[in-house]
N, C-alpha and C. Protein backbone atom coordinates (compact mmCIF):
# COMPACT_ATOMS: atom_id res chain seq x y z
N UNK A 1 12.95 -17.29 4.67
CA UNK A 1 14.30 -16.93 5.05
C UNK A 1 15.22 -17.18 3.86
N UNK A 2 15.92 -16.50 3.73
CA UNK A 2 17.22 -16.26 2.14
C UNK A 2 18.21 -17.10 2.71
N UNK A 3 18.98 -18.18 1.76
CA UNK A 3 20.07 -18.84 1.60
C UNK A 3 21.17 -17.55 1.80
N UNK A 4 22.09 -18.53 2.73
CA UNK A 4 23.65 -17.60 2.64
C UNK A 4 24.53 -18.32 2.10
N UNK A 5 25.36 -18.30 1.12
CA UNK A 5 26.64 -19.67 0.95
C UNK A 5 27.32 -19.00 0.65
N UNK A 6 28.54 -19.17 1.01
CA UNK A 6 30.09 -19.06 1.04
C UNK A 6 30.87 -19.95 0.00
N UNK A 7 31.32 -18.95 -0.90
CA UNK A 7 31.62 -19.19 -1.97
C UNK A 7 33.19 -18.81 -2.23
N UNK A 8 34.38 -19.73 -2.51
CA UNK A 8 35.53 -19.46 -2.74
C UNK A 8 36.29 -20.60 -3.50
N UNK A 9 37.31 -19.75 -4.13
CA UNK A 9 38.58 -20.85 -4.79
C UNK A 9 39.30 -20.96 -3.78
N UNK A 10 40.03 -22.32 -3.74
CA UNK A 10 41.37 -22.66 -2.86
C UNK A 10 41.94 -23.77 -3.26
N UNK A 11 43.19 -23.43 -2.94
CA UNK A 11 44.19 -24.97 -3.27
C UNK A 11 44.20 -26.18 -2.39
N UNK A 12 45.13 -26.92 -2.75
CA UNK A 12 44.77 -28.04 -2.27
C UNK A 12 44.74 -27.89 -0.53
N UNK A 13 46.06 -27.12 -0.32
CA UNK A 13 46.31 -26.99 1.04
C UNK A 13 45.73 -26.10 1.56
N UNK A 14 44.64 -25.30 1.13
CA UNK A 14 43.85 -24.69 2.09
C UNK A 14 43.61 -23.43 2.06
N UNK A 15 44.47 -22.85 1.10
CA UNK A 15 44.72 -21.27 0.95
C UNK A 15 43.77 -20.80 -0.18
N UNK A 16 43.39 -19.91 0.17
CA UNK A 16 42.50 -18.71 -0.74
C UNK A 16 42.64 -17.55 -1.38
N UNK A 17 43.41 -17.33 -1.79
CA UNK A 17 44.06 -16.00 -2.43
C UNK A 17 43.79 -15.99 -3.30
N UNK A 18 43.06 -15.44 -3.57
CA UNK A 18 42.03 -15.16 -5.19
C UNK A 18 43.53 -15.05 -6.32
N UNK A 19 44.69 -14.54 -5.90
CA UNK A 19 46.16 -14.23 -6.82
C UNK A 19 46.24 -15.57 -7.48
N UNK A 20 46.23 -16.67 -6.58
CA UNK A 20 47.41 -17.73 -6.60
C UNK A 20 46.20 -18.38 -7.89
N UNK A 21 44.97 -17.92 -8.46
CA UNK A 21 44.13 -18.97 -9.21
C UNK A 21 44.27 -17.87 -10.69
N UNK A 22 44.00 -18.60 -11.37
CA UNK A 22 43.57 -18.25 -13.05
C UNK A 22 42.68 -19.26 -13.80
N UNK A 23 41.20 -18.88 -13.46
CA UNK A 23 40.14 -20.04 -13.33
C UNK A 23 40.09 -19.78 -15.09
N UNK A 24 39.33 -20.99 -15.81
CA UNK A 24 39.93 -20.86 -17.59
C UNK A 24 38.33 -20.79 -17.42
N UNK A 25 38.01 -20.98 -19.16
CA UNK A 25 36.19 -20.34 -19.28
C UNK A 25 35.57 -21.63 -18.58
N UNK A 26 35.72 -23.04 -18.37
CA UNK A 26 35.32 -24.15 -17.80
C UNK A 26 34.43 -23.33 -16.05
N UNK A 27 35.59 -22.85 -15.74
CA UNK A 27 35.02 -22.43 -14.18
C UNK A 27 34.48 -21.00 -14.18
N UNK A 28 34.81 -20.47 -14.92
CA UNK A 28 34.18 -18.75 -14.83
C UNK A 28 32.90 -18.92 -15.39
N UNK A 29 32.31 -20.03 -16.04
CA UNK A 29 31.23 -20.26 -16.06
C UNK A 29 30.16 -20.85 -15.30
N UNK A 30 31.34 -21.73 -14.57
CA UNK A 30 30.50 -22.18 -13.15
C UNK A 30 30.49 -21.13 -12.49
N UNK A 31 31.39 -19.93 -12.00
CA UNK A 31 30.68 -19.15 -11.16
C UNK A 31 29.71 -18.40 -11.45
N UNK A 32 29.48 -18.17 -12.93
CA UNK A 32 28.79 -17.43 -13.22
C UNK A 32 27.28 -17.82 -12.87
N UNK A 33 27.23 -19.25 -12.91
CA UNK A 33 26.30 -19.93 -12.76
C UNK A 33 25.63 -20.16 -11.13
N UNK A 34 26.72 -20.19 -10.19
CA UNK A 34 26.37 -19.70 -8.94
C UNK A 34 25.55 -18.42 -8.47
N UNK A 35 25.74 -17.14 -9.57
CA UNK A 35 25.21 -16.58 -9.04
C UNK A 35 23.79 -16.40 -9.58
N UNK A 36 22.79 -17.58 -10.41
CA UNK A 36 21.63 -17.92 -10.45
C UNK A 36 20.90 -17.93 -8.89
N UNK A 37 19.97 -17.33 -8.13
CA UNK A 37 19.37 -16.84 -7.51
C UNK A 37 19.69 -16.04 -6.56
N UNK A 38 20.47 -15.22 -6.89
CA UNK A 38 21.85 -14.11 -5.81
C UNK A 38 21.24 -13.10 -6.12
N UNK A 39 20.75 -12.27 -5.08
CA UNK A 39 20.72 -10.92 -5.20
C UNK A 39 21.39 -9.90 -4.46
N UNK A 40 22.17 -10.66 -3.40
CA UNK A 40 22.84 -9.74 -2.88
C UNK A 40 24.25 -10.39 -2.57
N UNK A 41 25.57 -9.83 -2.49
CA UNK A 41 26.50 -10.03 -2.36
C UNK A 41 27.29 -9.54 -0.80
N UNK A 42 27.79 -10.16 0.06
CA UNK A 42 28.73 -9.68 1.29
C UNK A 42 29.88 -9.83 1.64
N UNK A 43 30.36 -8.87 1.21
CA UNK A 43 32.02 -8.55 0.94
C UNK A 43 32.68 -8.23 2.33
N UNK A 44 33.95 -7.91 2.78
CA UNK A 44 34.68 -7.31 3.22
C UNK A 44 35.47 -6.78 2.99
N UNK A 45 35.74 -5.64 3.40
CA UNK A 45 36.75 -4.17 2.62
C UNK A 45 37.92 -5.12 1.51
N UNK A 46 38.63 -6.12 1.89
CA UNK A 46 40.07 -6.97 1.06
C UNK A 46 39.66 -7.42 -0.46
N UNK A 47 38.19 -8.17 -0.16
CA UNK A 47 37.59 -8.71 -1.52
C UNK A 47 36.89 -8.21 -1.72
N UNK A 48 36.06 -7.22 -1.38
CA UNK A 48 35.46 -6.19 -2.61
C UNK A 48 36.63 -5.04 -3.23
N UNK A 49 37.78 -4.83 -2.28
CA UNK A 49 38.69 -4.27 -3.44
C UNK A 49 39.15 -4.96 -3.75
N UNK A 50 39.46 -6.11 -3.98
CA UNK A 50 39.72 -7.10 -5.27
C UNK A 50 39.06 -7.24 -6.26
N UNK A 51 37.71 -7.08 -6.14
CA UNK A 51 36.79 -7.71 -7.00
C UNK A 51 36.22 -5.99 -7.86
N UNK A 52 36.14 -5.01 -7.23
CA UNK A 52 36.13 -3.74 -7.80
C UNK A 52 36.79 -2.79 -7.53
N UNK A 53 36.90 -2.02 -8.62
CA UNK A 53 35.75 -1.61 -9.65
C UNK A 53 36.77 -2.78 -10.74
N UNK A 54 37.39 -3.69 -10.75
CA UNK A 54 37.75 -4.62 -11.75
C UNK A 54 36.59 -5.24 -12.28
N UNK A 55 35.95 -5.63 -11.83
CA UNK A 55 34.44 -6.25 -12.60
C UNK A 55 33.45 -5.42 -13.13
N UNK A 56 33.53 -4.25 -12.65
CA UNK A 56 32.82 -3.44 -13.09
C UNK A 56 33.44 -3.24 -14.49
N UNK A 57 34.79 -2.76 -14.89
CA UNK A 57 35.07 -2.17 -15.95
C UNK A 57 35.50 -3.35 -17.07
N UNK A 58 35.68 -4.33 -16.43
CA UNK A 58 35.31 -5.64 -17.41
C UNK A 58 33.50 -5.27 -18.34
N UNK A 59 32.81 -5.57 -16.96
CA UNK A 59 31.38 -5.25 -17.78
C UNK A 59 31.25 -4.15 -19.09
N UNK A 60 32.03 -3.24 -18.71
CA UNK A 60 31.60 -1.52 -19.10
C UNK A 60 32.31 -2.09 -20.60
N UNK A 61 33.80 -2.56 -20.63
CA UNK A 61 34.78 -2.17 -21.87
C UNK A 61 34.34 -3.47 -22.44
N UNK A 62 34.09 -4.65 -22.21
CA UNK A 62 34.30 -6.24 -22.66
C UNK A 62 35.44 -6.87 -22.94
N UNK A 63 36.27 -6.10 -21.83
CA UNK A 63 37.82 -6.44 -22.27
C UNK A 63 38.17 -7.81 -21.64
N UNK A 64 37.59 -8.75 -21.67
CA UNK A 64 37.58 -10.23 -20.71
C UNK A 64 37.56 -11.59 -22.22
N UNK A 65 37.58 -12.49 -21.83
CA UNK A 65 37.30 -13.50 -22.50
C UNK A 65 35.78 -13.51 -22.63
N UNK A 66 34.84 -14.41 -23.72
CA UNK A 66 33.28 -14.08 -23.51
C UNK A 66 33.10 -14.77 -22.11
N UNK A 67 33.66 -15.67 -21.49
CA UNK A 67 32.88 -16.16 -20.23
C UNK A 67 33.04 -15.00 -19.29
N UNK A 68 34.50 -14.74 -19.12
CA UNK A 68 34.73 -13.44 -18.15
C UNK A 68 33.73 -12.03 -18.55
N UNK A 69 33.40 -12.03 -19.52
CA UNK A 69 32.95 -10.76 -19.71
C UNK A 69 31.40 -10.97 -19.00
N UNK A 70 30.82 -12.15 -19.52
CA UNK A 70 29.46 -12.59 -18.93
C UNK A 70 29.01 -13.09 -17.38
N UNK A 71 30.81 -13.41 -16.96
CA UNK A 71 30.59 -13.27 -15.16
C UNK A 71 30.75 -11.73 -14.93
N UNK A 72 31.19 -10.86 -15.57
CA UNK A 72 31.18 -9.21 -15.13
C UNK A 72 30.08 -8.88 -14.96
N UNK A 73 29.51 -8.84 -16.31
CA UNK A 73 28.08 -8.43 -16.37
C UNK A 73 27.10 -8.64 -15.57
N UNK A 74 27.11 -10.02 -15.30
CA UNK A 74 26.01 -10.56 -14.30
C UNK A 74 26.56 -10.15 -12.64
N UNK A 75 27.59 -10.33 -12.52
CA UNK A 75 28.46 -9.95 -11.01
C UNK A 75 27.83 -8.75 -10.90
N UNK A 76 28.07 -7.76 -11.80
CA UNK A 76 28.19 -6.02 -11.54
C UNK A 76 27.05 -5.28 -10.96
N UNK A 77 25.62 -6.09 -12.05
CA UNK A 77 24.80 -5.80 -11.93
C UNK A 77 23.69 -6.38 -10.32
N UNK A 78 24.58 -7.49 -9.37
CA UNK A 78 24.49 -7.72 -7.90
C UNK A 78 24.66 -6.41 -6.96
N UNK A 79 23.65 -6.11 -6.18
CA UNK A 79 23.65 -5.43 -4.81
C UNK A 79 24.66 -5.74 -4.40
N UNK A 80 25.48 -5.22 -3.38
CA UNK A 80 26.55 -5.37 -2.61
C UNK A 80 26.47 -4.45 -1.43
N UNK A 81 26.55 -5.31 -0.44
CA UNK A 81 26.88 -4.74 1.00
C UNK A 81 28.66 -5.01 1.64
N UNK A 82 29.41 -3.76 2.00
CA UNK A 82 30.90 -3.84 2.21
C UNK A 82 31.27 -3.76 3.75
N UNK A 83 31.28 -4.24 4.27
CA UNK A 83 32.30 -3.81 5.93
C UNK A 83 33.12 -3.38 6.03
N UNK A 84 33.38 -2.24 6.28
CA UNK A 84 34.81 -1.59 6.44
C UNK A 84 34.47 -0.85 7.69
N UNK A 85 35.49 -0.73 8.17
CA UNK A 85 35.57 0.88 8.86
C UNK A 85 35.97 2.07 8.29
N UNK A 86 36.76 2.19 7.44
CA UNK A 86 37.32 3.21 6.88
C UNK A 86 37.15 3.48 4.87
N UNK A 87 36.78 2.25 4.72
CA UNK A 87 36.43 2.60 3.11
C UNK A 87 35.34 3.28 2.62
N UNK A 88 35.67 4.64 1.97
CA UNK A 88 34.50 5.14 1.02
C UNK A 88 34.17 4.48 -0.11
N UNK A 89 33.50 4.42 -0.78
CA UNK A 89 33.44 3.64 -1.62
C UNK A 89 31.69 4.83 -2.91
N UNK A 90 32.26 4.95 -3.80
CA UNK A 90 31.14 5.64 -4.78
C UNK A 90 31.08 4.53 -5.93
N UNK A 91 30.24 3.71 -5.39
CA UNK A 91 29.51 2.58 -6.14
C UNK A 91 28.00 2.73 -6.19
N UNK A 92 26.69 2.95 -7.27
CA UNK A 92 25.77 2.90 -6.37
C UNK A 92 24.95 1.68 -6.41
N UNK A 93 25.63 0.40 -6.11
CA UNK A 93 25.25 -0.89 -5.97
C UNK A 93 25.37 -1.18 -4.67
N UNK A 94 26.42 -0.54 -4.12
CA UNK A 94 27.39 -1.02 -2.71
C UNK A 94 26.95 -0.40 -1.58
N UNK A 95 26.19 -0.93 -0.53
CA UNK A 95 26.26 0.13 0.89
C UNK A 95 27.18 -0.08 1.47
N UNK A 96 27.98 0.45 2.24
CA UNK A 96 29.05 0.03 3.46
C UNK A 96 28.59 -0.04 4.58
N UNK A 97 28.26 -0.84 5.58
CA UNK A 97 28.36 -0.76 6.72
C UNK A 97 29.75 -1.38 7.77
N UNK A 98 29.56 -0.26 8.64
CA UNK A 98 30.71 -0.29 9.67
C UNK A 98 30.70 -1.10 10.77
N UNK A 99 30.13 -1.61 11.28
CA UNK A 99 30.46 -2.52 12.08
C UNK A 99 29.17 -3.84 12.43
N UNK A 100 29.36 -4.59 13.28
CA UNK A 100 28.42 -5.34 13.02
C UNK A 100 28.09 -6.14 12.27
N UNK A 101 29.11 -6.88 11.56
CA UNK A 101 28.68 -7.66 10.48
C UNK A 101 27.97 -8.82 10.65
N UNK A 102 28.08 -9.68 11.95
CA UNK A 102 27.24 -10.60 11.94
C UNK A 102 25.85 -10.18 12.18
N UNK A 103 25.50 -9.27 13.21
CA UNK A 103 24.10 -8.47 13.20
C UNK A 103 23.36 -8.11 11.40
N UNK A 104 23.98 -7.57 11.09
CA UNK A 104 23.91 -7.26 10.06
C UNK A 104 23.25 -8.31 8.35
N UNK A 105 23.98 -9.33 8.69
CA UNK A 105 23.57 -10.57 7.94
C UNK A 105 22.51 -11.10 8.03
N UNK A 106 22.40 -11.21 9.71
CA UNK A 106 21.53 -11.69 10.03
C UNK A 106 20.42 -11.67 9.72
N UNK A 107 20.39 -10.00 10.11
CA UNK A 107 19.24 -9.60 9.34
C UNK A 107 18.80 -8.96 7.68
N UNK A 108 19.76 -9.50 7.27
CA UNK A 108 19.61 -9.47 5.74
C UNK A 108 18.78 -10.81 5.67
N UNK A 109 19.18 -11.68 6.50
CA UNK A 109 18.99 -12.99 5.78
C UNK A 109 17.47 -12.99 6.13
N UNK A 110 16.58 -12.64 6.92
CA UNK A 110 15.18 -12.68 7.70
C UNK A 110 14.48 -12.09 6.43
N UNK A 111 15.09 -11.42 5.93
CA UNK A 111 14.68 -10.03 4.76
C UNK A 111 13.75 -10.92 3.39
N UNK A 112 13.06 -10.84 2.84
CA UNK A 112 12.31 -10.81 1.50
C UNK A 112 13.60 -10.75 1.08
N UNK A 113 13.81 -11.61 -0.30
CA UNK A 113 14.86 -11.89 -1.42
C UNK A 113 15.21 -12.98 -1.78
N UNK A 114 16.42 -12.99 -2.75
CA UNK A 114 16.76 -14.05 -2.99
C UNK A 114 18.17 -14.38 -1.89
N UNK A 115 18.98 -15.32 -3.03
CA UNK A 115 20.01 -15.66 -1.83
C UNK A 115 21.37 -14.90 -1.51
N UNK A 116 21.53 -14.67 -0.53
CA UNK A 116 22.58 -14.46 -0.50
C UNK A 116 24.32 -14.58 -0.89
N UNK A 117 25.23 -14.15 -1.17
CA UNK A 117 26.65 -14.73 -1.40
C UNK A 117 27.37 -13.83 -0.36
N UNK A 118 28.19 -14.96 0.56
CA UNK A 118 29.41 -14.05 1.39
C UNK A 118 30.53 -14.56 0.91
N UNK A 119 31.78 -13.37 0.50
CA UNK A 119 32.48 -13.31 -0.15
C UNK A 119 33.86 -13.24 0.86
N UNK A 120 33.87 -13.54 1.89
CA UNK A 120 34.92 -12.87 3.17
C UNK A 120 35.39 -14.05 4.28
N UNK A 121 36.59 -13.92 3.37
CA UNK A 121 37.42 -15.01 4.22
C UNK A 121 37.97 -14.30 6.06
N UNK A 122 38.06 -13.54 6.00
CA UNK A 122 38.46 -12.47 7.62
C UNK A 122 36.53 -13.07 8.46
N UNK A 123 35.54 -12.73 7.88
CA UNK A 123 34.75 -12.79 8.56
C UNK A 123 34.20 -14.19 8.57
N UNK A 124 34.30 -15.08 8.55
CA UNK A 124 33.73 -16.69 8.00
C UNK A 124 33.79 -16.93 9.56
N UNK A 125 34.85 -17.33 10.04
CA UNK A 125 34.71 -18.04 11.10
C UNK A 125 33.23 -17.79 12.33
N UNK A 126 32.89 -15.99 12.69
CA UNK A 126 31.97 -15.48 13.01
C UNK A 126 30.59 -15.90 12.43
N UNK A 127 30.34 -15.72 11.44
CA UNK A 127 29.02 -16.08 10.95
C UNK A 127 28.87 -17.98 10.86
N UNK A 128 30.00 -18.72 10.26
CA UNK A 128 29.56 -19.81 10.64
C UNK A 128 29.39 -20.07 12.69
N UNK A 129 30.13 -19.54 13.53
CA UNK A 129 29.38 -19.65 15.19
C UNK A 129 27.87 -18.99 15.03
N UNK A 130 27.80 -18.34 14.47
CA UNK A 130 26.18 -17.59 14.51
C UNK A 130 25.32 -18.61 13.77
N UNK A 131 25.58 -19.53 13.13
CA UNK A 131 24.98 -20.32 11.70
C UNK A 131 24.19 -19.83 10.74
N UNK A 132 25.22 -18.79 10.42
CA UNK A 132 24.22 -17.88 9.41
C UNK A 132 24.64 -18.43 7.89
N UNK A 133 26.05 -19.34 7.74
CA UNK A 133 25.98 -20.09 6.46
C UNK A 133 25.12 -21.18 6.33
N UNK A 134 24.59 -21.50 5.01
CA UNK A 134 23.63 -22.39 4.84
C UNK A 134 24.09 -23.45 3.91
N UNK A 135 25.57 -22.94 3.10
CA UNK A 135 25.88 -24.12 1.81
C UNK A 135 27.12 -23.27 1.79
N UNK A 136 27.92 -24.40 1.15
CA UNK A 136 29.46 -23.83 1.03
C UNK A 136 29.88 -24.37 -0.38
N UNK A 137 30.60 -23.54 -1.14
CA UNK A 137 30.34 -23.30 -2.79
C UNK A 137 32.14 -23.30 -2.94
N UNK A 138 32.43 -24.60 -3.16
CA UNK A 138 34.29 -24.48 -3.30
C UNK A 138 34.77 -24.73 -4.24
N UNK A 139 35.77 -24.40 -5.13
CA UNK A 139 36.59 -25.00 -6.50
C UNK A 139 37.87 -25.43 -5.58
N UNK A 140 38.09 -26.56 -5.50
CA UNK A 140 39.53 -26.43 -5.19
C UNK A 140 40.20 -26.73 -6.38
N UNK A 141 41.33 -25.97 -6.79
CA UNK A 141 42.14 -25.93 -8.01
C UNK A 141 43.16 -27.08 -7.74
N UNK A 142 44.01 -27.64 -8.60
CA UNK A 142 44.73 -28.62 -8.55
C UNK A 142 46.50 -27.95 -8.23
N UNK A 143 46.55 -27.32 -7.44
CA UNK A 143 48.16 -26.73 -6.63
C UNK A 143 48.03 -26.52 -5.51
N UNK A 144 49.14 -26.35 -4.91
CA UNK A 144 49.56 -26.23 -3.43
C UNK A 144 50.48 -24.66 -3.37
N UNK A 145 49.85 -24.37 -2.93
CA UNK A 145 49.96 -22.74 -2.36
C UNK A 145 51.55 -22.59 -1.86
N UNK A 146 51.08 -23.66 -0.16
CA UNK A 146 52.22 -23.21 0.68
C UNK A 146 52.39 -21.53 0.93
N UNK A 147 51.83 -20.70 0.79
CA UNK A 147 51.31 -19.75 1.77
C UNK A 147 50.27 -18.74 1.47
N UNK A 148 50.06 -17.98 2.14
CA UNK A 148 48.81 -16.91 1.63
C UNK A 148 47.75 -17.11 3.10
N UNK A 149 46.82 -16.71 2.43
CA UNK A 149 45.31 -16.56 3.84
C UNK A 149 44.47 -18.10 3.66
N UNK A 150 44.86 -18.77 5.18
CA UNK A 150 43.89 -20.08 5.05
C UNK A 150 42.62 -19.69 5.00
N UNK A 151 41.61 -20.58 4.75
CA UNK A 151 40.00 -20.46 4.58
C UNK A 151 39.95 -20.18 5.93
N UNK A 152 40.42 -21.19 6.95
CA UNK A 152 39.68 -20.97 8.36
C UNK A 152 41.45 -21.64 9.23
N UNK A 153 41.77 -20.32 10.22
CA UNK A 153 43.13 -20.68 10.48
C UNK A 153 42.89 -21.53 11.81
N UNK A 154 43.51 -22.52 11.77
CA UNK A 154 43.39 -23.09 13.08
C UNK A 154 43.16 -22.87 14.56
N UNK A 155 42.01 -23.12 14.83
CA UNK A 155 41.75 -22.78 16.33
C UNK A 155 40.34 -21.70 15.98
N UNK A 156 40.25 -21.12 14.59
CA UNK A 156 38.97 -20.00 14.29
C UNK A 156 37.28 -20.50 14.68
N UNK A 157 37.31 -21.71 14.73
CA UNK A 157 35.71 -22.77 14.69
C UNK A 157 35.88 -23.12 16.35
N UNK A 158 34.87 -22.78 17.03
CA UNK A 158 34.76 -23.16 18.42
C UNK A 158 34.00 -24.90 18.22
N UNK A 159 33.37 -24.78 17.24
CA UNK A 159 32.90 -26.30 17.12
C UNK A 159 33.03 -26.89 15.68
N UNK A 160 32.98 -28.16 15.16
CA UNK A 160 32.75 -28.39 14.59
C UNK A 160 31.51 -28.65 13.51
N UNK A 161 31.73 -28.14 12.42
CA UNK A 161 30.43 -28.04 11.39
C UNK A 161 30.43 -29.49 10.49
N UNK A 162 29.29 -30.13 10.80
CA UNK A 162 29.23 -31.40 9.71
C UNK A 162 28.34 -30.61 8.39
N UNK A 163 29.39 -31.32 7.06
CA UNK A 163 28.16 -30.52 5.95
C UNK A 163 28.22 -32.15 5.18
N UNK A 164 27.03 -31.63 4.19
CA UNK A 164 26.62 -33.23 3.36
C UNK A 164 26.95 -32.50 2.02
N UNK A 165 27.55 -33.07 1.30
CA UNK A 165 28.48 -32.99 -0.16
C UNK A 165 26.95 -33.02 -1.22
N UNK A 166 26.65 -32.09 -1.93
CA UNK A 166 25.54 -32.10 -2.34
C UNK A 166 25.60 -31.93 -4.52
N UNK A 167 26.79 -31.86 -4.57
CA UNK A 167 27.47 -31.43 -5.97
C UNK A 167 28.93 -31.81 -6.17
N UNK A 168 29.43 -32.44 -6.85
CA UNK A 168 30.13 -32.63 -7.40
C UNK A 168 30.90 -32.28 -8.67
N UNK A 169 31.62 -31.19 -9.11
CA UNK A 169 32.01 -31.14 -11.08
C UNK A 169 33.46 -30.85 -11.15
N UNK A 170 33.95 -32.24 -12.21
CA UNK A 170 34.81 -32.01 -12.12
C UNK A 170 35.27 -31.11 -13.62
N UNK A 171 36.07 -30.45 -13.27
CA UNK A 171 36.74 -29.69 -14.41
C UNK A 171 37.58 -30.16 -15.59
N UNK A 172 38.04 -30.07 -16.67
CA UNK A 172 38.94 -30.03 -17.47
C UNK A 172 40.33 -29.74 -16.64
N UNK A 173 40.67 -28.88 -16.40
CA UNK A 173 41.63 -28.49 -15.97
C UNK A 173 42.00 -29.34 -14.70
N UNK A 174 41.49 -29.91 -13.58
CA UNK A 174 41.75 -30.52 -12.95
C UNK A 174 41.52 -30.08 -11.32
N UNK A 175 40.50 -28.98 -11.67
CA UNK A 175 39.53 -28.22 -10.33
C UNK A 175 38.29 -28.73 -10.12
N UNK A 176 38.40 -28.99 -9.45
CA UNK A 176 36.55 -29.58 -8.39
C UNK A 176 35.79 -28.64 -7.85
N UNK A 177 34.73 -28.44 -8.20
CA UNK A 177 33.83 -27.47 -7.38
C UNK A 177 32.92 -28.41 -6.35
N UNK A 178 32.78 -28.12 -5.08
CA UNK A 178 32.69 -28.70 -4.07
C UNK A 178 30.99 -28.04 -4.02
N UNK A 179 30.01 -28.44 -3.50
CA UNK A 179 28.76 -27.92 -3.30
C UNK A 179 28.52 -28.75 -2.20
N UNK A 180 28.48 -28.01 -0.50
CA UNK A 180 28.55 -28.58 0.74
C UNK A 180 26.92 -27.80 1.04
N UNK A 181 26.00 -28.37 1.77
CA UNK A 181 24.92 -27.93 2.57
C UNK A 181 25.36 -28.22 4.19
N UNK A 182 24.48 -27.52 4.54
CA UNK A 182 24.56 -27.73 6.30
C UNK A 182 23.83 -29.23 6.90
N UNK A 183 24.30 -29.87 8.06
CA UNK A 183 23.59 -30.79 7.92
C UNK A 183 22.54 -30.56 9.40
C-alpha cells in the first residue's frame, strides 16, 4: 500500500495561503527533498492552478533561483491527478477527475507505486475521516497571517487525529518543518 502525506506551508496562526509565504533556497530545498519517493501528486482545481503551468515554465525557461529551478524540474516531471468539475486542463502529466475524490485516492493508494502527495487544503478534512493520510509534512513560517484559508476550519474533523512528531528542521530563516506520522 503507497504512503499519502499532506504537505503544506502555514503561519503561525493556522493559515495556508501559499501568497502570504516566500520560502528562501533553505526550504525550497526541503521541499524539493520531500518529493524523494513521490510519484504521484493530488491537487484540487485552487492549487494546481497555483502551482501550474507556473512550475512548469520555471522548469522549461530556468527563470527561478538554482533551488527553485531544481524544485520545478523535479515537481513538473510528477504525475498529477486534479478534481475539478469544470477545469480543462492540456497537461499531459495531469488527469482530472470529477468527482469522487475520496473514492478515488483511495484507490490510488491500494495501487503499485510510490508515495503519494495531497496538495488540497478544501479536501483534507474528508480524506483524513476516511484515513487515507498517513504523515503530515508542515513548514510553519515565522508570521501571523490573521486571515486567508485555515488548514482545517473549525468544526471540519468529526474526531480527533493523534500524530507522533517524527522530524524536526529548523530553518535559517526562522521556519520549522514539522514531519507528523499517524499514530
Amino acid at each position: 500500500m503507497r504512503t499519502v502525506t499532506f504537505g503544506m506551508n502555514i503561519s503561525l496562526d493556522g493559515y495556508c495561503d501559499h501568497n502570504l509565504f516566500s520560502p528562501d533556497e533553505e526550504v525550497m530545498e526541503y521541499f524539493t527533498s520531500t518529493m524523494d519517493g513521490v510519484d504521484l501528486y493530488f491537487f484540487g482545481r485552487v492549487m494546481y492552478e497555483l502551482m501550474f503551468p507556473y512550475w512548469d515554465d520555471v522548469a522549461k525557461d530556468q527563470s527561478g533561483s538554482p533551488s527553485e529551478n531544481e524544485f520545478a524540474r523535479r515537481f513538473s516531471a510528477i504525475d498529477r491527478v486534479v478534481v475539478s468539475r469544470s477545469l480543462e486542463v492540456n497537461d499531459p502529466k495531469a488527469r482530472v477527475i470529477r468527482s469522487n475524490p475520496v473514492e478515488e485516492l483511495s484507490k490510488l493508494k491500494q495501487q503499485p507505486g510510490k508515495n503519494i502527495s495531497v496538495d488540497s487544503v478544501s479536501m483534507l478534512p474528508d480524506f483524513i475521516a476516511a484515513g487515507l493520510i498517513d504523515e503530515f509534512k508542515l513548514v510553519v513560517h515565522p508570521g501571523l497571517a490573521g486571515n486567508g484559508r485555515l488548514l482545517l476550519p473549525p468544526g471540519s474533523l468529526t474526531e480527533k487525529l493523534d500524530l507522533k512528531l517524527t522530524e524536526k528542521i529548523h530553518f535559517k530563516s526562522g521556519s520549522v518543518a514539522l514531519h507528523y506520522v499517524k499514530q
